[in-house]
N, C-alpha and C. Protein backbone atom coordinates (compact mmCIF):
# COMPACT_ATOMS: atom_id res chain seq x y z
N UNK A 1 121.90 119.47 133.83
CA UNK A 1 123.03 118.81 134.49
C UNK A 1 123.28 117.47 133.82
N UNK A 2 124.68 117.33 133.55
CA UNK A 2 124.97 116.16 132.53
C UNK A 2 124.48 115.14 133.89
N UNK A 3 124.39 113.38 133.09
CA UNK A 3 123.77 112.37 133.95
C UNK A 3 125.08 111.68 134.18
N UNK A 4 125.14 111.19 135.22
CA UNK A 4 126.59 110.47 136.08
C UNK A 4 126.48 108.75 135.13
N UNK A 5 128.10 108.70 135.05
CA UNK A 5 128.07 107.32 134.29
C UNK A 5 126.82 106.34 134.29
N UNK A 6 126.63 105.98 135.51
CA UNK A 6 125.91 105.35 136.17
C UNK A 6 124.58 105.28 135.33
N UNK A 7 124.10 106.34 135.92
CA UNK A 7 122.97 106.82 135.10
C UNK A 7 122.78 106.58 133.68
N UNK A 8 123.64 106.97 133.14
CA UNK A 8 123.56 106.49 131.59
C UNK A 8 123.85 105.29 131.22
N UNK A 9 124.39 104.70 131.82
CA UNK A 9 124.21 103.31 131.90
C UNK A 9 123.06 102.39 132.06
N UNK A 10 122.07 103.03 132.88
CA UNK A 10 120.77 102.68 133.29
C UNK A 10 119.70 102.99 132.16
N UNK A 11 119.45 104.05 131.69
CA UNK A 11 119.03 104.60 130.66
C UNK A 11 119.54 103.72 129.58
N UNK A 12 120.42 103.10 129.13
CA UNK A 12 121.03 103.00 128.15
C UNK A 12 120.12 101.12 128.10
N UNK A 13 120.57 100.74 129.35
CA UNK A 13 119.80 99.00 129.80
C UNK A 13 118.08 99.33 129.36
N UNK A 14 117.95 100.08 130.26
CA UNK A 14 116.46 100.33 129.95
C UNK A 14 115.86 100.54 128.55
N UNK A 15 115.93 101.11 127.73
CA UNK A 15 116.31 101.72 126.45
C UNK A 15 116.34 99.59 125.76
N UNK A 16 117.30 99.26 125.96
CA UNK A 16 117.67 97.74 125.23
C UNK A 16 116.78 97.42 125.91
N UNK A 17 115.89 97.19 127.13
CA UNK A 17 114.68 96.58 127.72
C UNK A 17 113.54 96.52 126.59
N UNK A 18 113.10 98.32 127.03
CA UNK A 18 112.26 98.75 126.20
C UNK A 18 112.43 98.07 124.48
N UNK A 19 113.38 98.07 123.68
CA UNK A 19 113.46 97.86 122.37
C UNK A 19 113.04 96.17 122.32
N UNK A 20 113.50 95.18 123.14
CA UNK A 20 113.73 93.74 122.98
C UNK A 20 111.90 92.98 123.51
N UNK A 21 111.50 94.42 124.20
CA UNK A 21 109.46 93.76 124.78
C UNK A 21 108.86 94.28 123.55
N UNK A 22 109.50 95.34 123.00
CA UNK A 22 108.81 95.73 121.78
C UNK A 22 108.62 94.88 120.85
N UNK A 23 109.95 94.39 120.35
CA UNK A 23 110.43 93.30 119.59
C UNK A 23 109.95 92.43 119.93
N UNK A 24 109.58 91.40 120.82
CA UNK A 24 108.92 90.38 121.24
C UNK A 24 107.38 90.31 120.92
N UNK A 25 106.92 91.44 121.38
CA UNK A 25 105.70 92.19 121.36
C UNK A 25 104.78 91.88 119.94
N UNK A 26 105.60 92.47 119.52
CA UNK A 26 105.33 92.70 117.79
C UNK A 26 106.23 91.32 116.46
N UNK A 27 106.45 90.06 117.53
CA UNK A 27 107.20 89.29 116.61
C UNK A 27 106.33 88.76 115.85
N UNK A 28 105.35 88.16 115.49
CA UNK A 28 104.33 87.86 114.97
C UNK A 28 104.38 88.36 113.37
N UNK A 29 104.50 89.81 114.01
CA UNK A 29 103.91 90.96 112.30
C UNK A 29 105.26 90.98 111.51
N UNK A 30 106.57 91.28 112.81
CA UNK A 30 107.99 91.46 111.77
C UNK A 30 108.57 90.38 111.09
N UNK A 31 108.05 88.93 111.22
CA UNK A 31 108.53 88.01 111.13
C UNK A 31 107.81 87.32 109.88
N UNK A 32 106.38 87.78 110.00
CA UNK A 32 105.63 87.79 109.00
C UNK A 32 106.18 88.80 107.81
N UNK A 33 106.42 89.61 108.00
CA UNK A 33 106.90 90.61 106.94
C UNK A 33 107.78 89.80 106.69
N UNK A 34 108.50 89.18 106.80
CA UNK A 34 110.35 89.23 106.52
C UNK A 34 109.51 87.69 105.39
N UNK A 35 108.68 86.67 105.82
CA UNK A 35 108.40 85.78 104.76
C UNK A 35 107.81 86.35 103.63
N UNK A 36 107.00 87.11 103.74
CA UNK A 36 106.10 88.06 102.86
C UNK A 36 107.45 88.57 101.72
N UNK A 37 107.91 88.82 102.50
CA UNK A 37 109.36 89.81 101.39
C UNK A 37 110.16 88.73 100.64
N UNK A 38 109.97 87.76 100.53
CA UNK A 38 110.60 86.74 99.76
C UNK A 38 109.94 86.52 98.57
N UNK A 39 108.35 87.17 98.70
CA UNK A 39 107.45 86.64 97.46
C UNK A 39 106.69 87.95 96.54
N UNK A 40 107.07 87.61 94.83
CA UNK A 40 106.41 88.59 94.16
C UNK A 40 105.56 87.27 93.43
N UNK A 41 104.48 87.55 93.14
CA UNK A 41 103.33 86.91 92.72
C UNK A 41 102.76 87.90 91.67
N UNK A 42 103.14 87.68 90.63
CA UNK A 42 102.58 89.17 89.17
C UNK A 42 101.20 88.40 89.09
N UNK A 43 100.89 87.31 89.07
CA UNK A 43 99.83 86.33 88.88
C UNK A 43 99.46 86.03 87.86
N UNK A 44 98.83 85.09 87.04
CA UNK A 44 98.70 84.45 85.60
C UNK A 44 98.19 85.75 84.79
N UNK A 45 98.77 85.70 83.06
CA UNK A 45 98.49 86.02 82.32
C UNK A 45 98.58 85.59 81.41
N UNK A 46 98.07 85.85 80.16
CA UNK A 46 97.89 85.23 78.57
C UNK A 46 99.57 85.49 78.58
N UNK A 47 100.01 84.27 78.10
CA UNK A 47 101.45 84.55 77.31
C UNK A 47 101.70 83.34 76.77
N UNK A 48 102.91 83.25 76.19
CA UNK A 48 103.63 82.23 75.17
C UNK A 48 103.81 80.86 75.69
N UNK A 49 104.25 81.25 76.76
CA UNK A 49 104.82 79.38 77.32
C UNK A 49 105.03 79.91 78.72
N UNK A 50 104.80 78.98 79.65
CA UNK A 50 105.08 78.63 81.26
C UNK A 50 106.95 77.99 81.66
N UNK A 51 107.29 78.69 82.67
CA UNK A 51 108.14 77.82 82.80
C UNK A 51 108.15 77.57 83.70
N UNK A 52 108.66 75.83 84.30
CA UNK A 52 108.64 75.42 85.86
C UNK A 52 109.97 75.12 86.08
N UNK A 53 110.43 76.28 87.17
CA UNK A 53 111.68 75.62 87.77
C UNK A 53 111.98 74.29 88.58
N UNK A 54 113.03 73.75 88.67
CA UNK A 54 113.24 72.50 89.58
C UNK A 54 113.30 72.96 90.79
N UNK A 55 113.42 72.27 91.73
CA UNK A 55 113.65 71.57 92.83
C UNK A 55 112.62 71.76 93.98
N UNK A 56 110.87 71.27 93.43
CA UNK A 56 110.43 71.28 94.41
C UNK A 56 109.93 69.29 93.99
N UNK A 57 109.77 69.39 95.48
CA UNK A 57 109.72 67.75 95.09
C UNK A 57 108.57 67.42 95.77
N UNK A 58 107.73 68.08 95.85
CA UNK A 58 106.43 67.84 96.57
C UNK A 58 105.38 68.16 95.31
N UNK A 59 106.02 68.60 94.19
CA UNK A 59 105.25 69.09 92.79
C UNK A 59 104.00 69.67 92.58
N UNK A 60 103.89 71.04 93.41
CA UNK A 60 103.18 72.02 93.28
C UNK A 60 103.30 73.16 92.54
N UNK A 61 104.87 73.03 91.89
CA UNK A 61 104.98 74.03 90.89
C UNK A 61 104.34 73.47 89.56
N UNK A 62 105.03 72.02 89.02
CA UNK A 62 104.01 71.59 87.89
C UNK A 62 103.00 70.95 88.20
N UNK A 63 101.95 71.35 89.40
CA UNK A 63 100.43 71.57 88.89
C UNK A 63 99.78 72.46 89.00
N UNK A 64 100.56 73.69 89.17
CA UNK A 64 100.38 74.69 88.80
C UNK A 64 100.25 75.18 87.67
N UNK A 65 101.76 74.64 86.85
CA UNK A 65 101.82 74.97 85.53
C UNK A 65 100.70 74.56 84.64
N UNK A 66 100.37 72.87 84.98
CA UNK A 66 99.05 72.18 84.54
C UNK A 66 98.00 73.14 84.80
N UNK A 67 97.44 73.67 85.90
CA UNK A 67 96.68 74.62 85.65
C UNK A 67 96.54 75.74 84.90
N UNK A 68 97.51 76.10 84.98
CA UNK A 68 97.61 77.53 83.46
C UNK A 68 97.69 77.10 82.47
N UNK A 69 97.64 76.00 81.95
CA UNK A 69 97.65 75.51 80.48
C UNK A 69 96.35 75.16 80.52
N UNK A 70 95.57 74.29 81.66
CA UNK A 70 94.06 74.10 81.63
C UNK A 70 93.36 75.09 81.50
N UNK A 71 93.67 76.26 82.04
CA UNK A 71 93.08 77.43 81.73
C UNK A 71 92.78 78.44 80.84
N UNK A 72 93.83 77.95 80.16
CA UNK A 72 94.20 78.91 79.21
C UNK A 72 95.18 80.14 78.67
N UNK A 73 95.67 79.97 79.74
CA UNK A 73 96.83 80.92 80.00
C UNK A 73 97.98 80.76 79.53
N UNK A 74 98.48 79.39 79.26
CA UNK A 74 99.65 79.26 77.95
C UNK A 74 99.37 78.16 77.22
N UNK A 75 99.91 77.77 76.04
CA UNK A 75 99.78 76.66 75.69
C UNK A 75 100.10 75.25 76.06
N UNK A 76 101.88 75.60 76.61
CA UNK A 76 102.26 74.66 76.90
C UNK A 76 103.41 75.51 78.01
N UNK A 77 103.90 74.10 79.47
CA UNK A 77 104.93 74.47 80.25
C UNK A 77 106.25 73.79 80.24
N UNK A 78 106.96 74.78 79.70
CA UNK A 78 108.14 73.92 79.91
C UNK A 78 108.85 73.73 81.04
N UNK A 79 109.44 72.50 81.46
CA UNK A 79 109.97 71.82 82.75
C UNK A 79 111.35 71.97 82.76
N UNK A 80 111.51 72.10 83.78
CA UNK A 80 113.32 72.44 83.87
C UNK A 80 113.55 70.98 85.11
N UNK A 81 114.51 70.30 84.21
CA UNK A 81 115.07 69.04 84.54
C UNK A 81 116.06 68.76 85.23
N UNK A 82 117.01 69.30 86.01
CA UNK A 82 118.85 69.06 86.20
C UNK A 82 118.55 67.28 86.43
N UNK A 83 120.14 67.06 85.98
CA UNK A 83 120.14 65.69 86.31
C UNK A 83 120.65 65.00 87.82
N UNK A 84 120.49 63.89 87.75
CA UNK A 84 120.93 63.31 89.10
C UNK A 84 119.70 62.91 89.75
N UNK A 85 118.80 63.05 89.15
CA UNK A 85 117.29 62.88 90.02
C UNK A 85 117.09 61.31 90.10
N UNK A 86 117.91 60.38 90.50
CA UNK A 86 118.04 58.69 91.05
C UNK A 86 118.11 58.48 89.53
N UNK A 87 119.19 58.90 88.95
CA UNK A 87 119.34 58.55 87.31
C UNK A 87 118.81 59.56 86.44
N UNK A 88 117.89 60.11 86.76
CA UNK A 88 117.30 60.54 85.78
C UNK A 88 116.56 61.92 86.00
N UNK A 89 116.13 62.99 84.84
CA UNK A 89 116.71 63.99 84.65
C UNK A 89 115.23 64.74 85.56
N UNK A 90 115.50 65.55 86.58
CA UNK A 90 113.60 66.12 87.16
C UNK A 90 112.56 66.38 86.45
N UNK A 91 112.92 66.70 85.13
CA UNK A 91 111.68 67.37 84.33
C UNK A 91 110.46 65.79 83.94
N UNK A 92 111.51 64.52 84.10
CA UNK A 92 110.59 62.71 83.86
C UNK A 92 109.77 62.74 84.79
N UNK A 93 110.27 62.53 86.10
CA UNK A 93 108.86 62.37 87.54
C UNK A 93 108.06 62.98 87.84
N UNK A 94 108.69 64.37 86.86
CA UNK A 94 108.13 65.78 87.70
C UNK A 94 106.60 65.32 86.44
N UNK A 95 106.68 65.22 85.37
CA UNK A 95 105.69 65.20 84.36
C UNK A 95 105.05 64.76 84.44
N UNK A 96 105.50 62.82 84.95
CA UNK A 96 104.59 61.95 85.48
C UNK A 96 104.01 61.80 87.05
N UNK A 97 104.00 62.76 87.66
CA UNK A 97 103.40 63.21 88.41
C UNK A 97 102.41 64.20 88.44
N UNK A 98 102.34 64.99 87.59
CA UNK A 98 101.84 66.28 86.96
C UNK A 98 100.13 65.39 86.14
N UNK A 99 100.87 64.09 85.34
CA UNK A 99 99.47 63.54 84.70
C UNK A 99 99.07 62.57 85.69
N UNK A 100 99.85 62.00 86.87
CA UNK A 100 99.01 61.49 87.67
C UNK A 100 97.79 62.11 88.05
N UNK A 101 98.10 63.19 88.64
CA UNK A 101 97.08 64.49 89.42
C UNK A 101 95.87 64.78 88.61
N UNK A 102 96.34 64.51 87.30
CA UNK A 102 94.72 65.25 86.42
C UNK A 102 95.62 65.56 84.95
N UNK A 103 96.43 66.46 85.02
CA UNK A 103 97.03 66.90 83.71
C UNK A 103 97.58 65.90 82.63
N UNK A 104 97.52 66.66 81.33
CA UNK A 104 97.73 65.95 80.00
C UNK A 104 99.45 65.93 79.94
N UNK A 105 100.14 64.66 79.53
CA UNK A 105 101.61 64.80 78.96
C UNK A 105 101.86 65.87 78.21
N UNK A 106 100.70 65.91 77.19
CA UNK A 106 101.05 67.09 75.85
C UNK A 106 101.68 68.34 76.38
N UNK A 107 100.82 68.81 77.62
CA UNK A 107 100.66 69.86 77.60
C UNK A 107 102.26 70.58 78.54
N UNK A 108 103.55 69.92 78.49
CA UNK A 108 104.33 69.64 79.41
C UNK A 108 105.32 69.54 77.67
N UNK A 109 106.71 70.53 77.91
CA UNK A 109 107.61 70.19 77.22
C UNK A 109 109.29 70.13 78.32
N UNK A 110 109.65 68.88 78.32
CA UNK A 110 110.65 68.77 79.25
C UNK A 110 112.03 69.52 78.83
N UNK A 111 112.28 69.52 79.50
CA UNK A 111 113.61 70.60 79.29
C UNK A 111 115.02 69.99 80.43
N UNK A 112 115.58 68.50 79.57
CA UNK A 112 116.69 68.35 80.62
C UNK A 112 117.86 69.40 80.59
N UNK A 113 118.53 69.57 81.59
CA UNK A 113 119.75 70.19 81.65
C UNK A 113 120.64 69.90 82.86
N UNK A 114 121.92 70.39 82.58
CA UNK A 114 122.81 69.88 84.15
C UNK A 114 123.12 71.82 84.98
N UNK A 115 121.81 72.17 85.30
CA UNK A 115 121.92 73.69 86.19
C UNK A 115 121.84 72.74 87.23
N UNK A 116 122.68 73.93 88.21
CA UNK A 116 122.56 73.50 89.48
C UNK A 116 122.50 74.79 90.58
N UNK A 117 121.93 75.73 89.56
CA UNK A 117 120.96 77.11 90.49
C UNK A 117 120.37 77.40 89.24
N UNK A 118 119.77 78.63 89.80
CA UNK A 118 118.56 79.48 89.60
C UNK A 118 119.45 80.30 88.21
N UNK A 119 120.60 80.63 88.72
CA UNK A 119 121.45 81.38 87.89
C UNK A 119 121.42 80.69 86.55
N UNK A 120 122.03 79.01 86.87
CA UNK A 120 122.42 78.27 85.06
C UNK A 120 120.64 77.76 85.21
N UNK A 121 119.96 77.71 85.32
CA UNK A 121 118.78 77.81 85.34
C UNK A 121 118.38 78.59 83.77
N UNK A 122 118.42 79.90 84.15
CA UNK A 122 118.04 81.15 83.85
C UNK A 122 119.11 81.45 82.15
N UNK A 123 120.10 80.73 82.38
CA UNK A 123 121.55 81.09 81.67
C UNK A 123 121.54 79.37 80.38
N UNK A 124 120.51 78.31 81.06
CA UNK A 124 119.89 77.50 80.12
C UNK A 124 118.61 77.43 79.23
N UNK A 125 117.70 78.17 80.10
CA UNK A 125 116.36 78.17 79.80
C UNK A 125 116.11 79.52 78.76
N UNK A 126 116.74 80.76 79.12
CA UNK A 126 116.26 81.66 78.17
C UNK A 126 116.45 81.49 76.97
N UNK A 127 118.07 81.10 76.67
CA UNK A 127 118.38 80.69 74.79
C UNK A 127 116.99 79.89 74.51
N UNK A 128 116.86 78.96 74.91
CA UNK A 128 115.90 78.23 74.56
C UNK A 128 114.26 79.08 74.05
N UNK A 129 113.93 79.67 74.73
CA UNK A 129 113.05 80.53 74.70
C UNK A 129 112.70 81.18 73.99
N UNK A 130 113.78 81.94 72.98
CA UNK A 130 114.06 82.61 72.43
C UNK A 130 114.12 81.99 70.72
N UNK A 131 114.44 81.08 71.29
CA UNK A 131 114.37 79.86 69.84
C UNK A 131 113.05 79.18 69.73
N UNK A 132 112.08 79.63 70.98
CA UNK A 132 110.59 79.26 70.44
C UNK A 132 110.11 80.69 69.94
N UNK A 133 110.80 81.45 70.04
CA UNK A 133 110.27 82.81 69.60
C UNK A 133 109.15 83.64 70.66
N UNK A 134 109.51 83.13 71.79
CA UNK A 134 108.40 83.62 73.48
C UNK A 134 108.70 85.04 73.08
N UNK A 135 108.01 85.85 73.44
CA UNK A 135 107.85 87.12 74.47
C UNK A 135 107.26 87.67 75.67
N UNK A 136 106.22 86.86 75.94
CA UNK A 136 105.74 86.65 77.68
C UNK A 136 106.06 85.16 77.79
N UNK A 137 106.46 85.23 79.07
CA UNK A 137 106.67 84.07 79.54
C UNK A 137 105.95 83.69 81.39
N UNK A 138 105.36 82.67 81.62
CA UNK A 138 105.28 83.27 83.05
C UNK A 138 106.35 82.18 84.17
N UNK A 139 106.71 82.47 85.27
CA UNK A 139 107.76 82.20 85.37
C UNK A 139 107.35 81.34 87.31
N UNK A 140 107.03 79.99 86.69
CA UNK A 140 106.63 79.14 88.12
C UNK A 140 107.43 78.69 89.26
N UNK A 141 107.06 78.92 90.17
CA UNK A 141 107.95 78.60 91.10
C UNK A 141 107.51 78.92 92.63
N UNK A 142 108.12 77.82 93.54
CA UNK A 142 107.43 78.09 94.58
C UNK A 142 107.44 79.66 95.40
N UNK A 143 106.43 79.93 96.42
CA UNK A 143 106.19 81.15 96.33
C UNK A 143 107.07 82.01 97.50
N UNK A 144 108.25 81.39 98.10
CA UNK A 144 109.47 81.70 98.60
C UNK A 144 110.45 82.21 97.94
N UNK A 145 110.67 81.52 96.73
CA UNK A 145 111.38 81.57 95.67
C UNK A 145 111.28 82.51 94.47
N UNK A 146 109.88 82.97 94.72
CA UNK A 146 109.49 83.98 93.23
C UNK A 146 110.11 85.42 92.67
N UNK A 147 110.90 86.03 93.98
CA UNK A 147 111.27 87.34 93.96
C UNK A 147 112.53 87.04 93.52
N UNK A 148 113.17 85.97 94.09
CA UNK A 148 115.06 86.08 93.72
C UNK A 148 115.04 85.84 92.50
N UNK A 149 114.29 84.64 92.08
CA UNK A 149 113.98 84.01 90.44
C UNK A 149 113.75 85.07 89.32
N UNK A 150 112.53 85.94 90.03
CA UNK A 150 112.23 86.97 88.87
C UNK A 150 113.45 87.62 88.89
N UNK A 151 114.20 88.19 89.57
CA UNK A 151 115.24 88.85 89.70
C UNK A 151 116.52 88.86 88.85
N UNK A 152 116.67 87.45 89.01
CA UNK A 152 118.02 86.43 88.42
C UNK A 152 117.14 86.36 87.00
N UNK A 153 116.21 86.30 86.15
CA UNK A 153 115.59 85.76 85.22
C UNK A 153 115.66 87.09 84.32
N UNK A 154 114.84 88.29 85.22
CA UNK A 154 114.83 89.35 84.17
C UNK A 154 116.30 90.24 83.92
N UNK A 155 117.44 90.00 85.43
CA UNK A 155 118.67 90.49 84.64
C UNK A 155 119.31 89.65 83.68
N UNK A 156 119.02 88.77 83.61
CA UNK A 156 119.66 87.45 82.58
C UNK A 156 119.31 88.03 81.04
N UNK A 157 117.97 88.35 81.05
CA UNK A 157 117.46 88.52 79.68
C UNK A 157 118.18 89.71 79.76
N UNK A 158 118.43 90.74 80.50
CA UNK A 158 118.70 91.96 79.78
C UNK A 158 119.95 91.87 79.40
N UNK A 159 120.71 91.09 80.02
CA UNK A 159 122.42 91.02 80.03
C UNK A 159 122.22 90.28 78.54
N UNK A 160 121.31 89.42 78.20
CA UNK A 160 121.30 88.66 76.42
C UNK A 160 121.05 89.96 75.81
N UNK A 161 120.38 90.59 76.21
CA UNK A 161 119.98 91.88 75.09
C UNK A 161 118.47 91.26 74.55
N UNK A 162 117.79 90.82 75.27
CA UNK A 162 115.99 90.57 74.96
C UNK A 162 115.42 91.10 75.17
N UNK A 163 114.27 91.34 74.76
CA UNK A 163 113.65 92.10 75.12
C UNK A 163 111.82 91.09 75.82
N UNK A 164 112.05 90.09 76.10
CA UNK A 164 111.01 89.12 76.61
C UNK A 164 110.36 89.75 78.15
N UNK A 165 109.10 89.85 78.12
CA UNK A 165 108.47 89.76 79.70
C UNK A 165 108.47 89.03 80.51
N UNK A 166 108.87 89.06 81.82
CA UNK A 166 108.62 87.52 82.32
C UNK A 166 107.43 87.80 84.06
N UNK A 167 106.65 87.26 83.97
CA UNK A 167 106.00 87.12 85.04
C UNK A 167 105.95 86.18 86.33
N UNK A 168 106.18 86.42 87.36
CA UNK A 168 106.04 85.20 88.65
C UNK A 168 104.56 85.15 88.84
N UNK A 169 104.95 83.56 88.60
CA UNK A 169 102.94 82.75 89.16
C UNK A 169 103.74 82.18 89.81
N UNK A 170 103.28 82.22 91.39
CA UNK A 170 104.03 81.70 92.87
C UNK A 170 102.83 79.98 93.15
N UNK A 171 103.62 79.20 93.19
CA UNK A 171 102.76 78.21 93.83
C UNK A 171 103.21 78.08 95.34
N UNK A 172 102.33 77.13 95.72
CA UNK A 172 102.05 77.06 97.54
C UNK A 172 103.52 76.04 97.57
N UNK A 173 103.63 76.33 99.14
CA UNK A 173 104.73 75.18 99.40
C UNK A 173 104.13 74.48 100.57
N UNK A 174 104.73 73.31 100.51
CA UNK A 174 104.64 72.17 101.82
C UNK A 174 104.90 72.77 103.14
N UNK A 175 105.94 73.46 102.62
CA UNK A 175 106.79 73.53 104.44
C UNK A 175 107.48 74.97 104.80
N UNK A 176 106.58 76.18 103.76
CA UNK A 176 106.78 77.52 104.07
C UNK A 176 105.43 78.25 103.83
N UNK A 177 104.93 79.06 104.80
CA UNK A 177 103.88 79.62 104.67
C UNK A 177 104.30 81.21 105.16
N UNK A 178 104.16 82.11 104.50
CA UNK A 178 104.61 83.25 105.02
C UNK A 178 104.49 84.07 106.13
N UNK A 179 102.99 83.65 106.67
CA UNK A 179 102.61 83.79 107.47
C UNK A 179 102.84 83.31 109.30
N UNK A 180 103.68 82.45 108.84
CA UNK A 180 104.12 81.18 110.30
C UNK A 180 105.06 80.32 110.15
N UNK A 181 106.04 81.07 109.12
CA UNK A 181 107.30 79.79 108.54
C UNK A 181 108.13 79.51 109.84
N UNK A 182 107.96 80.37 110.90
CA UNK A 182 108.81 79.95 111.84
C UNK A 182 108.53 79.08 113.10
N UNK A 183 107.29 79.05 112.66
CA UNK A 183 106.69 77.99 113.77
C UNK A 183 106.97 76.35 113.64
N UNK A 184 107.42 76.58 112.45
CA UNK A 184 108.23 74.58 112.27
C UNK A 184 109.88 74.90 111.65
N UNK A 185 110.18 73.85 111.78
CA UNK A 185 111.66 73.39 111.73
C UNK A 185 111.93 73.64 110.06
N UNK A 186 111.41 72.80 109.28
CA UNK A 186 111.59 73.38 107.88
C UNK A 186 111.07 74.74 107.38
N UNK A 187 110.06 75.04 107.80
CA UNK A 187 109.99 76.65 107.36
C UNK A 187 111.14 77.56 107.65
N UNK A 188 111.67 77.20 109.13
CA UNK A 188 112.87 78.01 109.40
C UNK A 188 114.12 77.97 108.55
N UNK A 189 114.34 76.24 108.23
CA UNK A 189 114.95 76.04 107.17
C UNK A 189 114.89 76.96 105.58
N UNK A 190 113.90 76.80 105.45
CA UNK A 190 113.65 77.58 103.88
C UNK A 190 113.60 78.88 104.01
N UNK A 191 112.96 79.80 105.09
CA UNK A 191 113.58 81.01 105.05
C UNK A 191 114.73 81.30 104.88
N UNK A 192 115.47 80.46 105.82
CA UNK A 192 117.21 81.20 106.04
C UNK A 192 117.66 80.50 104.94
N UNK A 193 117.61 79.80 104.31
CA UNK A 193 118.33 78.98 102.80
C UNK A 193 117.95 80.25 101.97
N UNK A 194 116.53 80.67 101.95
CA UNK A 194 116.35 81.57 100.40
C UNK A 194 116.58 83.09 100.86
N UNK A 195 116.77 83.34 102.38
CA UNK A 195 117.42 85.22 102.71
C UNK A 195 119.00 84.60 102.72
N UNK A 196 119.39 83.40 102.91
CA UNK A 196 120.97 83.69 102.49
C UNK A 196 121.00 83.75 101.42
N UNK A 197 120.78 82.71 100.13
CA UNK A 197 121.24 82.89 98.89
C UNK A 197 120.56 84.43 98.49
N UNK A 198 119.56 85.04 98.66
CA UNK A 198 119.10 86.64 98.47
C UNK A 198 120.32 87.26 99.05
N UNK A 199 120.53 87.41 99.96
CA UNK A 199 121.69 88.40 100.42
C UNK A 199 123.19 88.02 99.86
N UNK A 200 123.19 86.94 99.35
CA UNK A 200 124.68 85.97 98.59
C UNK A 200 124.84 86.90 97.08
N UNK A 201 123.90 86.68 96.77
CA UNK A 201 123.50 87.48 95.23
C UNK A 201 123.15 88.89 95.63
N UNK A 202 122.90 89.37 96.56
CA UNK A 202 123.33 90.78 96.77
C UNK A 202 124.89 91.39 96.74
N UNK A 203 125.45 90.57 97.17
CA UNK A 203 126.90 91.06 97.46
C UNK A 203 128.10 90.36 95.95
N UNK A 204 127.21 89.70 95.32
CA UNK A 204 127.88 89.25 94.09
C UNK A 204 128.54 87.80 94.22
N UNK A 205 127.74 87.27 95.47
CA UNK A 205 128.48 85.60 95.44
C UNK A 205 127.44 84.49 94.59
């Protein structure tokens, strides 16, 4: 016997009950997933040169990079600079901050430029690359950021016609942890900044 409006109406509330205690239930794990999915981490390997993207300003990507050159893992990292940084270009503070911490100047080749994404990033840094004669490269950046980057980095090279590897070494961030980004105000921030621009560059903006 079919069920009277009513009825299915009830079923239908109940049903959105049931789905929203579930959801609540389980926010912890889905929410965790959703930071988790922002990050590919290939992790260090022997290759040609490091590169550190801009805009972290808490500079855990170049001492990171400092670490893979201490290690052994490249020779040298090159710094990606845009300008405007109170005059002057990110790849200067970012360096001298890098040898505050422990690391050598040498081991640091700056790289100013006027990008102002990931895209002229990617669309500055590879020519370059290519003119050191790289073929692995590993590719630094905070560890929110590592999946769109690799993304934007390895279609870049293919659209040049290269044939270069590029790897994500994810460093830590200040104010996103994948695990609990939503438990503070800036984590919430940096999720929804790096799933919009991900879903922006999905649709071709």
């Amino acid at each position: 016997m079919a069920l009277s409006r009513p009825a299915r109406f009830l079923l239908f509330f109940l049903a959105i009950l049931l789905i929203a205690g579930l959801a609540g239930l389980s926010r912890d794990w889905w929410l965790a997933a959703i930071g988790r999915a922002l990050i590919h981490d290939d992790g260090p390997a022997k290759a040609d040169i490091a590169v550190v993207l801009a805009g972290d300003y808490w500079g855990n990507r170049i001492v990171k990079a400092g670490e893979l050159v201490h290690l052994g893992y490249v020779p040298a990292a090159l710094v990606s600079g845009p300008s405007g940084f109170y005059g002057q270009y990110e790849c200067q503070p970012a360096i001298a901050y890098a040898v505050r911490q422990g690391s050598k100047a040498e081991w640091f080749i700056p790289f100013p430029n006027n990008a102002r994404s990931t895209q002229e990033e990617a669309s500055a840094i590879l020519p370059e690359l290519h003119r050191r004669n790289a073929h692995l490269m590993l590719l630094v950046t905070s560890d929110y950021h590592t999946r769109r980057a690799l993304r934007i980095f390895r279609r870049t090279e293919r659209k040049m016609g290269g044939g270069m590897q590029i790897r994500a070494v994810a460093a830590p961030d200040e104010e996103f942890h994948p695990d609990s980004w939503w438990q503070s105000r800036q984590g919430r921030k940096v999720a929804f900044m790096e799933w919009t621009k991900t879903l922006a560059e999905a649709v071709g903006l």
